[in-house]
C-alpha atoms as a PDB file:
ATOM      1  CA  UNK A   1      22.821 -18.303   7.698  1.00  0.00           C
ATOM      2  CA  UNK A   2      21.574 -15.619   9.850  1.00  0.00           C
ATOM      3  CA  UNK A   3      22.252 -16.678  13.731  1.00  0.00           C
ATOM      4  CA  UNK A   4      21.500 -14.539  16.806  1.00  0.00           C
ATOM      5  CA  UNK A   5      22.872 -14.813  20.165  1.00  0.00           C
ATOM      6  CA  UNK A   6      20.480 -15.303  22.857  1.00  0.00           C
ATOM      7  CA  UNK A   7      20.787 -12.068  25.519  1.00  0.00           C
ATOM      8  CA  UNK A   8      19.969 -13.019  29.270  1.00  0.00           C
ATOM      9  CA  UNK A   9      17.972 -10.410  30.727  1.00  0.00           C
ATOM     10  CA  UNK A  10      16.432  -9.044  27.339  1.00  0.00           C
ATOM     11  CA  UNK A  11      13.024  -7.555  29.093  1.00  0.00           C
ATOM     12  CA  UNK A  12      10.644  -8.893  26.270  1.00  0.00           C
ATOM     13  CA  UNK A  13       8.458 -10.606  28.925  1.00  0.00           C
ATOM     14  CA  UNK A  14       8.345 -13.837  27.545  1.00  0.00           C
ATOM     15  CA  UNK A  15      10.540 -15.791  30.474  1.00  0.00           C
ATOM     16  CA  UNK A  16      13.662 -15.746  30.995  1.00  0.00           C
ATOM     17  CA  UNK A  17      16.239 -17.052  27.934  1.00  0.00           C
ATOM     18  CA  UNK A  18      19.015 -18.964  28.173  1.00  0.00           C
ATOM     19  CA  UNK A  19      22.316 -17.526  29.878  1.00  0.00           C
ATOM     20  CA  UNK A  20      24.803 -20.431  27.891  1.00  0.00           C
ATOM     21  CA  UNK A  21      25.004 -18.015  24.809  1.00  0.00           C
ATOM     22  CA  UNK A  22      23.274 -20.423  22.220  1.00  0.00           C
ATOM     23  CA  UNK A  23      22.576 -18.977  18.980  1.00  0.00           C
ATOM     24  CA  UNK A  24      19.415 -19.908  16.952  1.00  0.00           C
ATOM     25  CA  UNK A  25      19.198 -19.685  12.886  1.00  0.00           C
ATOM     26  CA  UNK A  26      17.126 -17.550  12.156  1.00  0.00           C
ATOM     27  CA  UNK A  27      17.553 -18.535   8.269  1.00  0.00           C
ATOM     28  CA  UNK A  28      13.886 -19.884   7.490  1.00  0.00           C
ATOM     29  CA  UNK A  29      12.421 -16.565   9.177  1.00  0.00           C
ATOM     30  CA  UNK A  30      14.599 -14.364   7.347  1.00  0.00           C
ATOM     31  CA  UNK A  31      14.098 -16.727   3.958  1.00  0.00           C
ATOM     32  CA  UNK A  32      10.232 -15.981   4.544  1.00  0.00           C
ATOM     33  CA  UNK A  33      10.597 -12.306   5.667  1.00  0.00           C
ATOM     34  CA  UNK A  34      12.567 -11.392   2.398  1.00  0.00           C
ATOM     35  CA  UNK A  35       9.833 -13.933   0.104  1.00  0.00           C
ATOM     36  CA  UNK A  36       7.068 -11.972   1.705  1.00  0.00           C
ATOM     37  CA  UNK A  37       8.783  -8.784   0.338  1.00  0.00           C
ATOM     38  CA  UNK A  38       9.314  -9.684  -3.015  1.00  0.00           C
ATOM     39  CA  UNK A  39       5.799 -11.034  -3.239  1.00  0.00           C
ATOM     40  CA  UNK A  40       4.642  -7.436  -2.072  1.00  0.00           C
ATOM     41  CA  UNK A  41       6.642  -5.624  -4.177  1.00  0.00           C
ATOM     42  CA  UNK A  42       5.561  -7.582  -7.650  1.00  0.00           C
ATOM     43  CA  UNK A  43       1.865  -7.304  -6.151  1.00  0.00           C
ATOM     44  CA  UNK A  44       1.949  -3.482  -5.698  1.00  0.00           C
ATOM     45  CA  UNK A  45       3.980  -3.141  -8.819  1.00  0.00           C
ATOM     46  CA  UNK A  46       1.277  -5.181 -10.624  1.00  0.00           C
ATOM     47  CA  UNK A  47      -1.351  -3.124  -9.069  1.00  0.00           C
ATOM     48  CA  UNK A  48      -0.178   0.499  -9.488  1.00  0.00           C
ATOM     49  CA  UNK A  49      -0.245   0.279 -13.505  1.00  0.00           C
ATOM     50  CA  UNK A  50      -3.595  -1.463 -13.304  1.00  0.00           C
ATOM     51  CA  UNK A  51      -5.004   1.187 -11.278  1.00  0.00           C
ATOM     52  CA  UNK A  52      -3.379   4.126 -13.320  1.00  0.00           C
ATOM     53  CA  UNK A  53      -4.815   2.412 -16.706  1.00  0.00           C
ATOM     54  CA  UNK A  54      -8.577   2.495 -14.832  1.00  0.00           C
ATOM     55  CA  UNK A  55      -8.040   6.306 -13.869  1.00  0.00           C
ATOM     56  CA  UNK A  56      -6.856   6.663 -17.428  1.00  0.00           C
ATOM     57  CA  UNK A  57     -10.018   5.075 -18.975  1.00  0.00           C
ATOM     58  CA  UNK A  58     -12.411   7.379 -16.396  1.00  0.00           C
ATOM     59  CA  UNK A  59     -10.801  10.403 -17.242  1.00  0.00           C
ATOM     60  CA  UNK A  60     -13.486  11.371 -20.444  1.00  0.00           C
ATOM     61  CA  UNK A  61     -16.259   8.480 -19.412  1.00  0.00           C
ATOM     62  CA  UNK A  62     -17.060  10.517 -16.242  1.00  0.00           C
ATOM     63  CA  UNK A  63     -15.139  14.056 -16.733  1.00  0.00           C
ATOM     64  CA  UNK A  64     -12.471  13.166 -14.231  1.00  0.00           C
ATOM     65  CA  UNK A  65      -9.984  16.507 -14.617  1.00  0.00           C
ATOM     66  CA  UNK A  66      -7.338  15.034 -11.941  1.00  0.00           C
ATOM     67  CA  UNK A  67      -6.228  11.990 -10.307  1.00  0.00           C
ATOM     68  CA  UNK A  68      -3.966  10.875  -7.954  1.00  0.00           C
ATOM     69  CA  UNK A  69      -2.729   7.897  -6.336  1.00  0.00           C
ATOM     70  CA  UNK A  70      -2.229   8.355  -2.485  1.00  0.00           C
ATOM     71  CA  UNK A  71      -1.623   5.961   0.203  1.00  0.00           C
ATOM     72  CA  UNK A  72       0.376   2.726   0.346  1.00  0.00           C
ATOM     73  CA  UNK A  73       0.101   2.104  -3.237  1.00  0.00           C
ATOM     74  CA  UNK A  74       2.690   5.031  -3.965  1.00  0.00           C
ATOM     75  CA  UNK A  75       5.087   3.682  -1.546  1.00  0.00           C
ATOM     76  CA  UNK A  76       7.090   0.459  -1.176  1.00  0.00           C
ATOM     77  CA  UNK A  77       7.869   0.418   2.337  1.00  0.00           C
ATOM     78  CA  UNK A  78       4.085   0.974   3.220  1.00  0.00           C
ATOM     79  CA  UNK A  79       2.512  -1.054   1.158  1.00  0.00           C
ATOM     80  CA  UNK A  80       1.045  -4.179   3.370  1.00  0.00           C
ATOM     81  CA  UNK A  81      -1.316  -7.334   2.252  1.00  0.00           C
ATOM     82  CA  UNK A  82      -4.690  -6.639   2.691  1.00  0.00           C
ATOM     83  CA  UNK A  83      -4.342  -2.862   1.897  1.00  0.00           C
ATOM     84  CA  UNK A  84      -6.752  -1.091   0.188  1.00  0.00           C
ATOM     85  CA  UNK A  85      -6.192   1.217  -2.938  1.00  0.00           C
ATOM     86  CA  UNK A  86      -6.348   5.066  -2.281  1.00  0.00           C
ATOM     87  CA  UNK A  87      -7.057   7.396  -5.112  1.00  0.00           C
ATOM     88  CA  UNK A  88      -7.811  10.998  -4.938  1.00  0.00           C
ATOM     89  CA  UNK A  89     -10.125  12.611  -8.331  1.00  0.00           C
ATOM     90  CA  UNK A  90     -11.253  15.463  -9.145  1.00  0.00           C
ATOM     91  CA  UNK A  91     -14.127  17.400 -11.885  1.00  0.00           C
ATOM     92  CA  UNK A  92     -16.309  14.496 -10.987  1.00  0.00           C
ATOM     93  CA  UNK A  93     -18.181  14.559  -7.866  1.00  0.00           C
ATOM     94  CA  UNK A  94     -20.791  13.467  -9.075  1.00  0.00           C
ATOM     95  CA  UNK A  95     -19.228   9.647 -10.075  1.00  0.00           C
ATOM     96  CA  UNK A  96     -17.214   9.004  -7.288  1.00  0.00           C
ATOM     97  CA  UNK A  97     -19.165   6.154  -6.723  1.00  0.00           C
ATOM     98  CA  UNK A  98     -18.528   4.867 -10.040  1.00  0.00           C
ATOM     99  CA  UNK A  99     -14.598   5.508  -9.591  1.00  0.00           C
ATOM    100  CA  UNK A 100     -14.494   3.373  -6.743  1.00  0.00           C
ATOM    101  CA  UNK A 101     -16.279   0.919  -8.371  1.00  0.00           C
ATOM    102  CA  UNK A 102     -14.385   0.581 -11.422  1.00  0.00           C
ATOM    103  CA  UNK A 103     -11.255   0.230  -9.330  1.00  0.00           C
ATOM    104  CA  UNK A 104     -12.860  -2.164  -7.059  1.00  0.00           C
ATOM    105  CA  UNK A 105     -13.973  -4.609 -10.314  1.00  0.00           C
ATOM    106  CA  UNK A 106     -10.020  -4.351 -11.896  1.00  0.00           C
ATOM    107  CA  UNK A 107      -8.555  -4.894  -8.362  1.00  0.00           C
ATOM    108  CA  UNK A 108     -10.222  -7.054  -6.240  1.00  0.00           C
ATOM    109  CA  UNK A 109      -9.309  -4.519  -3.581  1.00  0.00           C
ATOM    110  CA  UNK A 110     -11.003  -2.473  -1.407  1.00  0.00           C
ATOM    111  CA  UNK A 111     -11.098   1.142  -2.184  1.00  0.00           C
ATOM    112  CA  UNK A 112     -11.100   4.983  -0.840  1.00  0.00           C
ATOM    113  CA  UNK A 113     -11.385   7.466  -2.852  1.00  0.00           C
ATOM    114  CA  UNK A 114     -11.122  11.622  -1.964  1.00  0.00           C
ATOM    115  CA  UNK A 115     -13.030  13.693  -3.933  1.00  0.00           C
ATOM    116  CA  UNK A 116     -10.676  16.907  -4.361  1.00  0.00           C
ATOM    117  CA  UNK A 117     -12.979  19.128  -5.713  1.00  0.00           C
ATOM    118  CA  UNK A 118     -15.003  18.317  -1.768  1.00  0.00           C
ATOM    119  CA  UNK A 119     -11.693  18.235   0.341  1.00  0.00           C
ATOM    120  CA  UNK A 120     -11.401  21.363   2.483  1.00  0.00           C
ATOM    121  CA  UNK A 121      -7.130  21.022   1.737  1.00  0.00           C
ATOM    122  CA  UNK A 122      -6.789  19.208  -1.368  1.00  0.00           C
ATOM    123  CA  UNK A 123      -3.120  20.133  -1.940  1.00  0.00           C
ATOM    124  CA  UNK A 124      -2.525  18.586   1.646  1.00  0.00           C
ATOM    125  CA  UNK A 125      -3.973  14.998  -0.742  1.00  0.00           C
ATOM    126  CA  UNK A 126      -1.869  15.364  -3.716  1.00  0.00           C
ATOM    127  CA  UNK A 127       1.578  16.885  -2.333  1.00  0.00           C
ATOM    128  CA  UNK A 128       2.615  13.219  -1.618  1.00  0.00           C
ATOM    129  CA  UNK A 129       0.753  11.752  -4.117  1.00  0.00           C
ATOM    130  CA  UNK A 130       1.194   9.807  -8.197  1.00  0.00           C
ATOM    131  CA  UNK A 131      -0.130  12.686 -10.118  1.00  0.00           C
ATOM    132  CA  UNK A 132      -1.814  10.118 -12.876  1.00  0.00           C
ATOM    133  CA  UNK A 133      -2.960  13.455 -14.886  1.00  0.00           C
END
């Protein structure tokens, strides 16, 4: 059981706390907190394979030479519910609609994609990036 000692004076700006020293348990907060984490790690970790597997099937269907995946998908600690999917692509300029598309049908998620061979720094997009291929 997580407990934390109320501080008199602690400039939040919510009223004033109580001075006795009472402690609260903070248990069912951190309980949900650390569910809430687990749920968005399995759902990104659920996601980021489905997403490569889509790039994977583009790659000769619309001449896709590279892909990426940038954003919050590549990282745990930014990865947030609601968050769309961020891919970068290149060789296909001309489909970019049609990537989006395909990730948006396997996803359910809204999506951005960059279109490297269009991006004035491209290596600026996939430095941080999940080099798919």
């Amino acid at each position: 059981m997580a407990l934390v000692k109320a501080v008199s004076g602690s400039g939040c700006g919510h009223g004033s706390v109580p001075e006795d020293g009472r402690r609260y348990d903070t248990s069912i907060l951190d309980r949900a907190l650390r569910t809430r984490r687990w749920r968005l790690a399995g759902e990104q970790a659920e996601l980021r394979p489905r997403v490569e597997r889509v790039l994977l099937a583009l790659r000769d269907r619309l001449g896709v030479r590279r892909a990426y995946i940038v954003g919050s998908l590549r990282s745990p600690d930014r990865w947030r519910e609601g968050a769309d999917v961020d891919v970068a692509v290149g060789g296909c300029s001309h489909a970019v609609l049609d990537v989006m598309k395909a990730i948006e049908d396997a996803t359910g998620r809204a999506v951005d994609v960059i279109d490297l061979d269009r991006h004035p720094l491209p290596e600026s997009v996939t430095r941080f990036g999940i080099k798919v291929y």
